[in-house]
Protein backbone atom coordinates (compact mmCIF):
# COMPACT_ATOMS: atom_id res chain seq x y z
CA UNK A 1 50.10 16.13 -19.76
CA UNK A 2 47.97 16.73 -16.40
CA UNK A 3 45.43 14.36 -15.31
CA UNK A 4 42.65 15.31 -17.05
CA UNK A 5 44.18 15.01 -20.45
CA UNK A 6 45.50 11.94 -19.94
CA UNK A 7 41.96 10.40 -18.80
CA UNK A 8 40.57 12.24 -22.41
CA UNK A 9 43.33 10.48 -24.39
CA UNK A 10 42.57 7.00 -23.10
CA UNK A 11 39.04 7.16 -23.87
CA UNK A 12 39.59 8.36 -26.89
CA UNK A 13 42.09 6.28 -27.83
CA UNK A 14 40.02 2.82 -26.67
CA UNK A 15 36.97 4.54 -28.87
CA UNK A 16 39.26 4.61 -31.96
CA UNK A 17 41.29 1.41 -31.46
CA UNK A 18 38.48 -1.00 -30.91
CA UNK A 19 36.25 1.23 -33.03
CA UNK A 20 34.96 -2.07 -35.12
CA UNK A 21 34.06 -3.96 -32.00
CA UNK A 22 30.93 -1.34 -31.22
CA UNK A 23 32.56 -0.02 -27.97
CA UNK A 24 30.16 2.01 -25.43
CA UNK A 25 29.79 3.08 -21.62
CA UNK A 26 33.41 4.31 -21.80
CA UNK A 27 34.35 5.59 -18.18
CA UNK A 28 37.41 5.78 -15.96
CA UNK A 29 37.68 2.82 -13.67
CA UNK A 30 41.66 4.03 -11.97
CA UNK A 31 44.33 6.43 -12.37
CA UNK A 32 47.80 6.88 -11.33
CA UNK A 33 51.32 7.24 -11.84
CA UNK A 34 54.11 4.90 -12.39
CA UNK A 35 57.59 5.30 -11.27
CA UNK A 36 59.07 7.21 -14.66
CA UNK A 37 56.16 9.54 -14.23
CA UNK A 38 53.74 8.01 -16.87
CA UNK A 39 50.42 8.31 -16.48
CA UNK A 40 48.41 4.14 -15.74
CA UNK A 41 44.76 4.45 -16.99
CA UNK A 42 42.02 1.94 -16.38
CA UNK A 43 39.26 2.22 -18.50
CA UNK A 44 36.33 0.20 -18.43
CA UNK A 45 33.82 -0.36 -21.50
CA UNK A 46 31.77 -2.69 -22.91
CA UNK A 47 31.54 -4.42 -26.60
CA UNK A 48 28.67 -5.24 -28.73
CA UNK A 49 30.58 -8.58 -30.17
CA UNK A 50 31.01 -9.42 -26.47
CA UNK A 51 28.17 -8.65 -25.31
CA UNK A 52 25.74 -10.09 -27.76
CA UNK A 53 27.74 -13.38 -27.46
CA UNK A 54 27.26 -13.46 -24.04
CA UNK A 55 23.64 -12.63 -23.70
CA UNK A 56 22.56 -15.56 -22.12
CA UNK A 57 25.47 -15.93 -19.44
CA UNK A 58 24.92 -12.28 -18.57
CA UNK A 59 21.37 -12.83 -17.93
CA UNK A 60 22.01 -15.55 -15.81
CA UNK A 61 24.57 -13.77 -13.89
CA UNK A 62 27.76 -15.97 -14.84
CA UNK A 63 29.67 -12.95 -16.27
CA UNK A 64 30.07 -9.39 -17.16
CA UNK A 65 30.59 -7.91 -20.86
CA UNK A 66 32.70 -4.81 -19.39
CA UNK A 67 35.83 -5.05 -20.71
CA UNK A 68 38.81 -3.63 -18.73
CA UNK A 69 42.38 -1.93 -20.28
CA UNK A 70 45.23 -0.40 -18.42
CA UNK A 71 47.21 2.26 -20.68
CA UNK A 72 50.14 3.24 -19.68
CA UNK A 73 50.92 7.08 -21.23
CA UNK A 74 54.06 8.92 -21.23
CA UNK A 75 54.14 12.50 -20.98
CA UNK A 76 54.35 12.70 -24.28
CA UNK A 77 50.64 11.59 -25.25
CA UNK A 78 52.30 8.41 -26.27
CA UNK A 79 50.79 5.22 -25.31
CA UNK A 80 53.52 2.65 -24.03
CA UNK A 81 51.66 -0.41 -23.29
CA UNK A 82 48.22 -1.54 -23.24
CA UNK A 83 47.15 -4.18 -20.59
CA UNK A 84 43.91 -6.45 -19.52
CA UNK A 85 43.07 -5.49 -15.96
């Protein structure tokens, strides 16, 4: 798995997994590899249920509703872990 396909997988794979939360403005936030060669993927998004419980603390500034996730993939399209960043 090169680069590329590894950044396509974990969008993909946040847009399916928190597919009931209303997940949008997927992007790639970091990318690198670990010491056993697997690929470590930050992706950032945001969530409607977040985001419309927030409304009124975004507005003011107090937080964000971007949500952050580090996957870690194996070469084997595999996702090993799944972390808050």
């Amino acid at each position: 798995m090169d680069q590329k396909e590894a950044i396509k997988f974990a969008k993909a794979y946040i847009k399916d997994i928190y597919e009931d939360e209303g997940v949008n403005d997927i992007g790639l936030e970091e990318i690198s590899k670990d010491h056993l060669d697997n690929w470590c993927v930050t992706i950032g998004f945001t969530r409607r249920e977040i985001a419309d419980s927030n409304n009124l603390l975004m507005a003011l500034g107090k937080i964000s509703n971007r949500t952050y996730k580090t996957l870690t993939i194996n070469q084997k399209g595999e996702v090993e872990s799944m972390r808050n960043k």
